[in-house]
C-alpha atoms as a PDB file:
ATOM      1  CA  UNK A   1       0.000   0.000   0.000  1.00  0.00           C
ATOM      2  CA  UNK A   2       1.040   3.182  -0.928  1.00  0.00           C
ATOM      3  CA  UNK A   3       0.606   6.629   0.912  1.00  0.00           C
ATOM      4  CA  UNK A   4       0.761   9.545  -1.268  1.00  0.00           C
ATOM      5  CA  UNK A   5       3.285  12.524  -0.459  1.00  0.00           C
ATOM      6  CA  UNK A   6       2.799  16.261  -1.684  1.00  0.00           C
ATOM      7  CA  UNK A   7       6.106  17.827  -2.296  1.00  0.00           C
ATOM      8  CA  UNK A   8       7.945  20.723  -3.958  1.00  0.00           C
ATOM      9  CA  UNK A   9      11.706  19.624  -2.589  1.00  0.00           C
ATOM     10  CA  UNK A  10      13.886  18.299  -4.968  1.00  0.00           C
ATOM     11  CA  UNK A  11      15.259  15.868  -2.385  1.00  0.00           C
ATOM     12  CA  UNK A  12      12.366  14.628  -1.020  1.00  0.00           C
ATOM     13  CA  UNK A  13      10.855  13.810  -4.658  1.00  0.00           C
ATOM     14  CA  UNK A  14      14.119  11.471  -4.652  1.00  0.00           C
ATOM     15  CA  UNK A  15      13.334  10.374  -1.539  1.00  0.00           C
ATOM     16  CA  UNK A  16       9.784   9.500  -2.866  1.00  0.00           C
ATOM     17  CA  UNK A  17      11.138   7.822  -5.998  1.00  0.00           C
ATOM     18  CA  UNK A  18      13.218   5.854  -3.887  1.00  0.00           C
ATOM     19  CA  UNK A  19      10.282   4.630  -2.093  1.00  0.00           C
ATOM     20  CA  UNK A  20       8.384   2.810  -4.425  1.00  0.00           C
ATOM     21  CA  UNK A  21       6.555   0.373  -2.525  1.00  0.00           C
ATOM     22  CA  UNK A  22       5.376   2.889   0.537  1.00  0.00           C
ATOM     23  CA  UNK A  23       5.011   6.351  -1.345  1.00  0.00           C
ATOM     24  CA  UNK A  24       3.480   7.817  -4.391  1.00  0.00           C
ATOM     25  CA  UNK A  25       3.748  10.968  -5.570  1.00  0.00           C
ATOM     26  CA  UNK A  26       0.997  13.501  -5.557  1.00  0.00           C
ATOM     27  CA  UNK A  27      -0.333  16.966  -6.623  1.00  0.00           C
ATOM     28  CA  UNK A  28      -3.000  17.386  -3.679  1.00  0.00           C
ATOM     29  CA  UNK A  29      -2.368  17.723   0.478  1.00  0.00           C
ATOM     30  CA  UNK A  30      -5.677  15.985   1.161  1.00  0.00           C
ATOM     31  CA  UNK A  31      -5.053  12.712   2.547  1.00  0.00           C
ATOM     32  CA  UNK A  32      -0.804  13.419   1.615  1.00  0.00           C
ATOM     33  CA  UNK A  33       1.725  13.481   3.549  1.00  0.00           C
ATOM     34  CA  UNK A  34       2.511  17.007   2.984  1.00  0.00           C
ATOM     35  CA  UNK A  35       6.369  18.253   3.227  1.00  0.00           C
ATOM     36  CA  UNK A  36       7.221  22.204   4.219  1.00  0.00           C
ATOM     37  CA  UNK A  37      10.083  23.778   3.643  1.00  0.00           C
ATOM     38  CA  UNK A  38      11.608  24.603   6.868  1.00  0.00           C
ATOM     39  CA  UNK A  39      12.137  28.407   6.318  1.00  0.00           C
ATOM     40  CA  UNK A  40      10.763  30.953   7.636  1.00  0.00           C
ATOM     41  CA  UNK A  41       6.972  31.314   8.479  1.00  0.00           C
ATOM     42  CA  UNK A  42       7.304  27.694   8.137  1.00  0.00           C
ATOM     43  CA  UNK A  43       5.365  26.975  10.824  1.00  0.00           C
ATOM     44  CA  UNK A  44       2.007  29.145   8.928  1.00  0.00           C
ATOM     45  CA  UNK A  45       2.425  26.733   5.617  1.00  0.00           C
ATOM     46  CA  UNK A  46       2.690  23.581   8.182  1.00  0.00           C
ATOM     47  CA  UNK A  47      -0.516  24.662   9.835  1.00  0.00           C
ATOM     48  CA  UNK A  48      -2.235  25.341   6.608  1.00  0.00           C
ATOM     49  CA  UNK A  49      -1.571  21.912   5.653  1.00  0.00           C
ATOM     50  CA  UNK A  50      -3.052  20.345   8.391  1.00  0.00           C
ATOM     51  CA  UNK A  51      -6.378  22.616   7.892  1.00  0.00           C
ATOM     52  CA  UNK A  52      -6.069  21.061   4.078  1.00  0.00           C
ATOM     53  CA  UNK A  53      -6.592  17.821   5.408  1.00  0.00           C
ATOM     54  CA  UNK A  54      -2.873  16.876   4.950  1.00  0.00           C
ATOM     55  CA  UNK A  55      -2.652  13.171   6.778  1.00  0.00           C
ATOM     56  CA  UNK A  56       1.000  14.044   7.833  1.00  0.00           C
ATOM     57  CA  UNK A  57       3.269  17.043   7.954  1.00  0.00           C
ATOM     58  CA  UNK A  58       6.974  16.874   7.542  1.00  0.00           C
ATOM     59  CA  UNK A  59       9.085  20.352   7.972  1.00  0.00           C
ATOM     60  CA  UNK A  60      12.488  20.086   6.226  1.00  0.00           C
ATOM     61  CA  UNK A  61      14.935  21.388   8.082  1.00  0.00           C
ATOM     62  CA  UNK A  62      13.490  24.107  10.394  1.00  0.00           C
ATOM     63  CA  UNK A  63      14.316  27.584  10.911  1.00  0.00           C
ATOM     64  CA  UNK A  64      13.649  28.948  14.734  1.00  0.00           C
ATOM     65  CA  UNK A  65      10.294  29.319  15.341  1.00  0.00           C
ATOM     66  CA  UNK A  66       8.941  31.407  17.776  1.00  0.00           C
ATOM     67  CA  UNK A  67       7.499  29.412  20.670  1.00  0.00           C
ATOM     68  CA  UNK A  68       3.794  30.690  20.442  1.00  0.00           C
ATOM     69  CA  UNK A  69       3.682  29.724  16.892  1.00  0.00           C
ATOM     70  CA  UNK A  70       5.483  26.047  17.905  1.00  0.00           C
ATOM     71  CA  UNK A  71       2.138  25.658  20.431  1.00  0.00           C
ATOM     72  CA  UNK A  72      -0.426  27.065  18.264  1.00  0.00           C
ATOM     73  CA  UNK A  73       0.863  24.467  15.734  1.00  0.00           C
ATOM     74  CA  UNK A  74       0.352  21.608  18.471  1.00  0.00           C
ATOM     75  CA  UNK A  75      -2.306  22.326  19.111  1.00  0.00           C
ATOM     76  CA  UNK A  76      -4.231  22.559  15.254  1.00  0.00           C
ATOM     77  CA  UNK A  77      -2.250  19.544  14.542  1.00  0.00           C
ATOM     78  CA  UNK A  78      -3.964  17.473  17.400  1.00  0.00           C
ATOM     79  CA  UNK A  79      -2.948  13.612  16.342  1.00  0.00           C
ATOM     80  CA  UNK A  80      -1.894  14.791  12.604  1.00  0.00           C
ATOM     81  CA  UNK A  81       2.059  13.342  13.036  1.00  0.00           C
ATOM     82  CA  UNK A  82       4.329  16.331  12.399  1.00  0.00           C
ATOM     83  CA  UNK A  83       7.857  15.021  11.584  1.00  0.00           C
ATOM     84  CA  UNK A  84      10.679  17.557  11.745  1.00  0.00           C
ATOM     85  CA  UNK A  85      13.772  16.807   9.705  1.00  0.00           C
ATOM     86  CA  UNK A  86      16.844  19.064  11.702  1.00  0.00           C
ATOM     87  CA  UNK A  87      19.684  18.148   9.904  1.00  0.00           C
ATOM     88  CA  UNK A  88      22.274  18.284  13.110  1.00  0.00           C
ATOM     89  CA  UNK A  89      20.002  15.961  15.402  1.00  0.00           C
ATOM     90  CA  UNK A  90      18.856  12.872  12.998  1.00  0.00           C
ATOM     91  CA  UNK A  91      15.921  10.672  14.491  1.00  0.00           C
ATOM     92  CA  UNK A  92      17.633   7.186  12.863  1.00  0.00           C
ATOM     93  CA  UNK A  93      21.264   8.333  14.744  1.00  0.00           C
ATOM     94  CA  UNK A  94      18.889   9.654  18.044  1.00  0.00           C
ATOM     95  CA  UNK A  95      17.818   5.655  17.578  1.00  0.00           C
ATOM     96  CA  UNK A  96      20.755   3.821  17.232  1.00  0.00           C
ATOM     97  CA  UNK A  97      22.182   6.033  20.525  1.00  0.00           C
ATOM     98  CA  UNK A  98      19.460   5.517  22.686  1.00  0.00           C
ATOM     99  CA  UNK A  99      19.310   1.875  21.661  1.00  0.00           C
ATOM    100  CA  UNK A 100      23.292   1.855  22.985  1.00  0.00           C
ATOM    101  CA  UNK A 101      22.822   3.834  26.113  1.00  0.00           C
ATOM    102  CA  UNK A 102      19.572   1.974  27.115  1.00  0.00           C
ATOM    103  CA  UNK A 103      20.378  -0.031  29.674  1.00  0.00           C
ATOM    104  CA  UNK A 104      23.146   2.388  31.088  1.00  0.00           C
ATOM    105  CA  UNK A 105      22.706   4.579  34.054  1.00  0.00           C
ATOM    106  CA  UNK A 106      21.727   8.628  33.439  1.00  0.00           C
ATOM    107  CA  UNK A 107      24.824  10.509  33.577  1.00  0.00           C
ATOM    108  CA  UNK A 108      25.389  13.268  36.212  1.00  0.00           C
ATOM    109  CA  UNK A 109      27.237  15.883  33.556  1.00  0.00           C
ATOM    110  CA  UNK A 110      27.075  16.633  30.041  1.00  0.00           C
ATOM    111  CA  UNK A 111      29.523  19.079  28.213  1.00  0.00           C
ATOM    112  CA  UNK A 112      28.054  20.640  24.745  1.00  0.00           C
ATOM    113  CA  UNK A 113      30.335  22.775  22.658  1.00  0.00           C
ATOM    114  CA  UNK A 114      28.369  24.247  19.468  1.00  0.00           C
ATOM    115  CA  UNK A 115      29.772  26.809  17.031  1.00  0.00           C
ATOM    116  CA  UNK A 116      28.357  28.193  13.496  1.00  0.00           C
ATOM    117  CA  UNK A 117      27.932  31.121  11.619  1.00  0.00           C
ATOM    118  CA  UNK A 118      25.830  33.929  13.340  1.00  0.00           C
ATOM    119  CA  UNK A 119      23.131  32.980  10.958  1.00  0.00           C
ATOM    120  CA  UNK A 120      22.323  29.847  11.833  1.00  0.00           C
ATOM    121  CA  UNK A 121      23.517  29.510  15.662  1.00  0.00           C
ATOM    122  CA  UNK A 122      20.297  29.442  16.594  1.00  0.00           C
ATOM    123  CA  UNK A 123      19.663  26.201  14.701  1.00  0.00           C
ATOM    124  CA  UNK A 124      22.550  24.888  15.635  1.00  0.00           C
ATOM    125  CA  UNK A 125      22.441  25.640  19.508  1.00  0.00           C
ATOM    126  CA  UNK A 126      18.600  24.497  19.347  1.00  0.00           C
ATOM    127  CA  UNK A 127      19.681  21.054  18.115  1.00  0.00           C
ATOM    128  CA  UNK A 128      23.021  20.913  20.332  1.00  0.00           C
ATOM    129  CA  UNK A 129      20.450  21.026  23.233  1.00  0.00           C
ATOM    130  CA  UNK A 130      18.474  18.311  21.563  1.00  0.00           C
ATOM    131  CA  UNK A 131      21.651  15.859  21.360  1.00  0.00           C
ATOM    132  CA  UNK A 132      21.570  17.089  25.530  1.00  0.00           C
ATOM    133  CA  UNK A 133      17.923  15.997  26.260  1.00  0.00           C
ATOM    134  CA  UNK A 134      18.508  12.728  24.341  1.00  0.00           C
ATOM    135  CA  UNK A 135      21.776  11.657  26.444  1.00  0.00           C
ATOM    136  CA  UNK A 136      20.490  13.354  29.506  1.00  0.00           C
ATOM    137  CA  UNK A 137      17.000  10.739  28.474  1.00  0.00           C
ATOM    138  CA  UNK A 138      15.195  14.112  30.481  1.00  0.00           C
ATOM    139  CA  UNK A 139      13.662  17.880  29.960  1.00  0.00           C
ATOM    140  CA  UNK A 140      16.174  20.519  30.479  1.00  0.00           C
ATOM    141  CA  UNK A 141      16.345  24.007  32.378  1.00  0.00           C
ATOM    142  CA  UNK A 142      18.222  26.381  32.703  1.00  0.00           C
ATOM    143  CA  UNK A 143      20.080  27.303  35.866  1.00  0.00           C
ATOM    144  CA  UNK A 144      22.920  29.742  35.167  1.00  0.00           C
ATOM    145  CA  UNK A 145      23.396  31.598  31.733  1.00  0.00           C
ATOM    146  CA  UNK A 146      25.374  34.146  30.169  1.00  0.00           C
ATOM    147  CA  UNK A 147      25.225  35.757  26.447  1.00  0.00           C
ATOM    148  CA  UNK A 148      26.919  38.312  24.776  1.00  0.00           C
ATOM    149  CA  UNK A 149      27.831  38.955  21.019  1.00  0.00           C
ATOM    150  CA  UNK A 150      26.720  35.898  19.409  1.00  0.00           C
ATOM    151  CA  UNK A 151      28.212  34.100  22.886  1.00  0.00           C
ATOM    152  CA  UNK A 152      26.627  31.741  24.881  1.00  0.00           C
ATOM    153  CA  UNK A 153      27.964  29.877  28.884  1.00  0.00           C
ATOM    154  CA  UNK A 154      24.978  28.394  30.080  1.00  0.00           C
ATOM    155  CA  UNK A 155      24.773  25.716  33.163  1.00  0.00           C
ATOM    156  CA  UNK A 156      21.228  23.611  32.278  1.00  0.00           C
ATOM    157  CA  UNK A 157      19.822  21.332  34.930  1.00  0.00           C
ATOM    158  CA  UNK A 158      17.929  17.947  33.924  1.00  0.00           C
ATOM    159  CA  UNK A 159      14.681  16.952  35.765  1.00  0.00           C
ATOM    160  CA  UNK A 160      17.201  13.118  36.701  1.00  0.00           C
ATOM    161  CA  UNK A 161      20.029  15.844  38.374  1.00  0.00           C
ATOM    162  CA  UNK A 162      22.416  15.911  35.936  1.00  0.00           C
ATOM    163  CA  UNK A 163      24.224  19.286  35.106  1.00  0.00           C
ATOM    164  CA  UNK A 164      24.829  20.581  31.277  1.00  0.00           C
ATOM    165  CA  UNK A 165      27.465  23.014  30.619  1.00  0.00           C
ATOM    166  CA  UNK A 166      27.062  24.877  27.360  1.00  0.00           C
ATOM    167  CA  UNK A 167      29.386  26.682  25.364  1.00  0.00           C
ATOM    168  CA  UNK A 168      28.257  28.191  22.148  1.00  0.00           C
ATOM    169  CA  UNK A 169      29.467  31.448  19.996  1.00  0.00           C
ATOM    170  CA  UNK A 170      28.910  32.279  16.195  1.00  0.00           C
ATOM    171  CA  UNK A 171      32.066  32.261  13.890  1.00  0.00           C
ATOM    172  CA  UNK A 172      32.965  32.754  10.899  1.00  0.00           C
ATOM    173  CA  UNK A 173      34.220  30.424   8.808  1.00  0.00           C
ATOM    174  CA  UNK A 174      32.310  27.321  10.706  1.00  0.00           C
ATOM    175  CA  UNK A 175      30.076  24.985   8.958  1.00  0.00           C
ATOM    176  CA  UNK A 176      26.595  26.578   7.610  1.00  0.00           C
ATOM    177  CA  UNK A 177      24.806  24.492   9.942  1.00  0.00           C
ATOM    178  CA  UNK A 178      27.030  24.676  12.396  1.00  0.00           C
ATOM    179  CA  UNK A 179      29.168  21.905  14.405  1.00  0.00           C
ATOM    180  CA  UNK A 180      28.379  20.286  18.098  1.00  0.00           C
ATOM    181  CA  UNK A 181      30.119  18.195  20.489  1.00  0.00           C
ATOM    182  CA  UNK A 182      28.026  16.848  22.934  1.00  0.00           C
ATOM    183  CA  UNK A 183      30.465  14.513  25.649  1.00  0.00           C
ATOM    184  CA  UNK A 184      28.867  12.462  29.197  1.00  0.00           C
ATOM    185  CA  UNK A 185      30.817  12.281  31.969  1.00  0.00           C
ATOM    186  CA  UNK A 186      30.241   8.844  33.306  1.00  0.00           C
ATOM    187  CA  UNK A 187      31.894   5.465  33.501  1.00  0.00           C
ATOM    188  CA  UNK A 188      30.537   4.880  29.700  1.00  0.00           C
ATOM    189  CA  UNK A 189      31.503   8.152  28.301  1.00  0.00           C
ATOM    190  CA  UNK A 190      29.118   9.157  24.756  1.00  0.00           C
ATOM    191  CA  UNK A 191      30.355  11.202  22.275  1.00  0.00           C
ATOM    192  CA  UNK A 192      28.410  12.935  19.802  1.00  0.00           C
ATOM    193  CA  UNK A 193      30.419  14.930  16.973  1.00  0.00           C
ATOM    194  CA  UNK A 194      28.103  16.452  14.501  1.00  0.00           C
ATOM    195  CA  UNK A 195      28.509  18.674  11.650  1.00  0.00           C
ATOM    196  CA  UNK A 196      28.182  18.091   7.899  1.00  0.00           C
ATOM    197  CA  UNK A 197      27.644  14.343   8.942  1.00  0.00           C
ATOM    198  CA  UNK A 198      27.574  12.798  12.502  1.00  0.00           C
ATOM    199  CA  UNK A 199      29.781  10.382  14.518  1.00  0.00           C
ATOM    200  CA  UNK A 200      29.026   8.889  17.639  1.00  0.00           C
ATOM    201  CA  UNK A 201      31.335   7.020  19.933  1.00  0.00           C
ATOM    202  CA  UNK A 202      30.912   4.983  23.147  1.00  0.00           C
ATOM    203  CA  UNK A 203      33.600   3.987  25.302  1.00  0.00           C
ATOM    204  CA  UNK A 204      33.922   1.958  28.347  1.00  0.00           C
ATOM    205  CA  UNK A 205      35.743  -0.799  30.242  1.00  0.00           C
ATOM    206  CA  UNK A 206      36.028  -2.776  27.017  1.00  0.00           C
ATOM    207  CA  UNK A 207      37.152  -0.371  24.902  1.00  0.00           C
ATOM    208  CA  UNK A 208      35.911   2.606  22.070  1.00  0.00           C
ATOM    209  CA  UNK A 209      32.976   1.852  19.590  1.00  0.00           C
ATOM    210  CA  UNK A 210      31.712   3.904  16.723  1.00  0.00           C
ATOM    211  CA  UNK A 211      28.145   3.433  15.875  1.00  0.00           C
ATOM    212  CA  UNK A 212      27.869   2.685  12.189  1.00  0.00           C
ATOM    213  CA  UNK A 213      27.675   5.382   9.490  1.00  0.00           C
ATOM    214  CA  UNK A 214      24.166   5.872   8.350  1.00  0.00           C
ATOM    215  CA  UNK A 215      23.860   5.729   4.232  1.00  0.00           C
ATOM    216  CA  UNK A 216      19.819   6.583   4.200  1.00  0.00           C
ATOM    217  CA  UNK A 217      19.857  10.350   3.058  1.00  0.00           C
ATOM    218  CA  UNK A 218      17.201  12.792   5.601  1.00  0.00           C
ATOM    219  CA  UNK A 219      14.704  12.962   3.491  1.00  0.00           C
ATOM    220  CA  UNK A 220      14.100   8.949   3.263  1.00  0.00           C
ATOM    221  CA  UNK A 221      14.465   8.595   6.763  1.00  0.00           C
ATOM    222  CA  UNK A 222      11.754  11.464   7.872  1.00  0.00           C
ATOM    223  CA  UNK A 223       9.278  10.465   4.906  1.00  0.00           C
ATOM    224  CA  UNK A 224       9.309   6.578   6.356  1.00  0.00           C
ATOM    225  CA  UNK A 225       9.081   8.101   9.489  1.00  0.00           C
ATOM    226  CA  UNK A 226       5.858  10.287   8.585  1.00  0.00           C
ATOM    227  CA  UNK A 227       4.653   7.009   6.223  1.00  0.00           C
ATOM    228  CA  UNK A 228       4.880   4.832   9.501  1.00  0.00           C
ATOM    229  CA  UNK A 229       3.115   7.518  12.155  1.00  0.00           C
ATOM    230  CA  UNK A 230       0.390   7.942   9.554  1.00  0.00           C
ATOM    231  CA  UNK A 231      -0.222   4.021   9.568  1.00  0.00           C
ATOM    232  CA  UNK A 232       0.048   3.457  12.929  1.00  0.00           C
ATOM    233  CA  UNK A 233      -2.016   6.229  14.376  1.00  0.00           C
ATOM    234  CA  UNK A 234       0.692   7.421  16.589  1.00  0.00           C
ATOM    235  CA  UNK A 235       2.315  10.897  16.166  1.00  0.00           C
ATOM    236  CA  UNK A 236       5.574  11.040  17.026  1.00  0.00           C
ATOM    237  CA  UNK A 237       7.256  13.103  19.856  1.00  0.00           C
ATOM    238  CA  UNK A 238       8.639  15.895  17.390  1.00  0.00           C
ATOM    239  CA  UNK A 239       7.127  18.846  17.958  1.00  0.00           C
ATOM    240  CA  UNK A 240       6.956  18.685  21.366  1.00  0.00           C
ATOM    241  CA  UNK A 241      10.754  18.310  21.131  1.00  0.00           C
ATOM    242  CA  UNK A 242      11.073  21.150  19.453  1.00  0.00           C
ATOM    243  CA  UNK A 243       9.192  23.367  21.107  1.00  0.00           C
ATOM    244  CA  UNK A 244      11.364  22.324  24.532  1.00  0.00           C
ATOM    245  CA  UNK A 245      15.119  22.281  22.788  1.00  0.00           C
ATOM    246  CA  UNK A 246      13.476  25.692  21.241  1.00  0.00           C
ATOM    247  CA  UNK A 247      12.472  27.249  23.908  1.00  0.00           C
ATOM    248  CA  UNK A 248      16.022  26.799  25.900  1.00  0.00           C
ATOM    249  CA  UNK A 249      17.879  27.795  23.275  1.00  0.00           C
ATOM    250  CA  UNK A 250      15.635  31.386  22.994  1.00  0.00           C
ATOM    251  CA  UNK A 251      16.595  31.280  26.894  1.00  0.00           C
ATOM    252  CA  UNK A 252      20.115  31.194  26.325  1.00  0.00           C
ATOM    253  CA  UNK A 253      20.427  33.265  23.284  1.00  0.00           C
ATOM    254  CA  UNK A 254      18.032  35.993  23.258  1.00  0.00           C
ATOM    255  CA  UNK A 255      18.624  37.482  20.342  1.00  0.00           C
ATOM    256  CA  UNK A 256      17.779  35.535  16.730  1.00  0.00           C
ATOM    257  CA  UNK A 257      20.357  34.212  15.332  1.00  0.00           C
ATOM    258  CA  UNK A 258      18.625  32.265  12.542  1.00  0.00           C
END
């Protein structure tokens, strides 16, 4: 069975073709799963789609949205699944983590070191605090910041006790969407290195392992995702997510960035 998708993205009409057997292409957002470019307004063309009778949303890559828009959207979209594709915090990698840190304690400290242009540090930061919340597996707050210039210290506290120390500043010269290292302190120490593409390490008693590269381009991976929520009945956790690693990162950098 098919599910149509409505789409004006190069990338995710490859990701369509590529998906023969579970997508089809199509000209109308009734019924479709409807993909929205992720810049700005986004969040107005997202919400129209769901009033078109769009069976799934999926925002490509998201600019910062302000957080009254990100609830207003949650709420129109009731149990239409939203899938947001942020290129710096990938749900398949978020996966494969959690599936290797699963039966490992919480840790008590996280270190997060984000850079990018001044551009898109707000993008970047927002999704550096995502990578936190996943290894911290608990909502964040903040407890200490500081920002000035485009530069962010910031001590967050996790609702499990564990303390995140956040360094972030805008730069010239970094990646467009910006780099992150995101590091546990604990006896199984996590490292997440993301930029252009993501590697993530664990290491413990027995030694360092890298979790396998991931070939599947964005795209394929949130249209499956959106395919699979619309055929199970079960949005996924997305938007909420975003509105909470949003809403920190407008608490630690006032000013927009994106």
């Amino acid at each position: 069975m098919t599910t149509p998708v409505r789409t004006d993205l190069d990338a995710y009409r490859i990701a369509v073709a590529e998906l023969p057997e579970s997508a089809l292409a199509s000209r109308d957002t009734k019924g479709a799963v409807a993909v929205v470019r992720g810049g700005d307004g986004w969040w107005v063309v997202a919400s129209d789609a769901i009033a078109a009778g769009a069976a799934a949303v999926v925002v490509a890559q998201p600019a910062v949205a302000p957080i009254e828009a990100l609830e207003a959207l949650g709420s129109l979209a009731g149990a239409t699944p939203v899938v947001v594709e942020r290129p710096l915090l990938r749900a398949d990698l978020v996966a494969g983590v959690g599936a290797s840190i699963e039966e490992l304690p919480a840790p008590g400290a996280l270190v997060v070191e984000c850079h990018a242009p001044a551009r898109t540090l707000g993008p970047a930061l927002r999704d550096a605090i995502g990578w936190a919340r996943v290894l911290a597996r608990a909502s964040l707050a903040p407890l200490t910041t500081e920002s000035c210039g485009g530069r962010v210290l910031a001590l967050l506290g996790s609702t499990e006790g564990a303390s995140v120390s956040i360094v972030a500043a805008a730069q010239p010269g970094a990646p467009i969407p910006g780099r992150m290292r995101i590091t546990t302190m604990a006896p199984t120490r996590v490292e997440i290195d993301a930029d252009l593409e993501t590697v993530a390490c664990v290491t413990d008693a027995a030694g360092r392992g890298i979790l396998p590269a991931l070939f599947e381009s964005p795209e394929r991976v949130a249209l499956r995702r959106a395919i699979a929520a619309v055929r199970a009945g079960e949005p996924p956790s997305d938007l909420a997510d975003l509105r909470h690693d949003t809403a920190l990162a407008a608490a630690l950098l006032p000013a927009p960035t994106a």
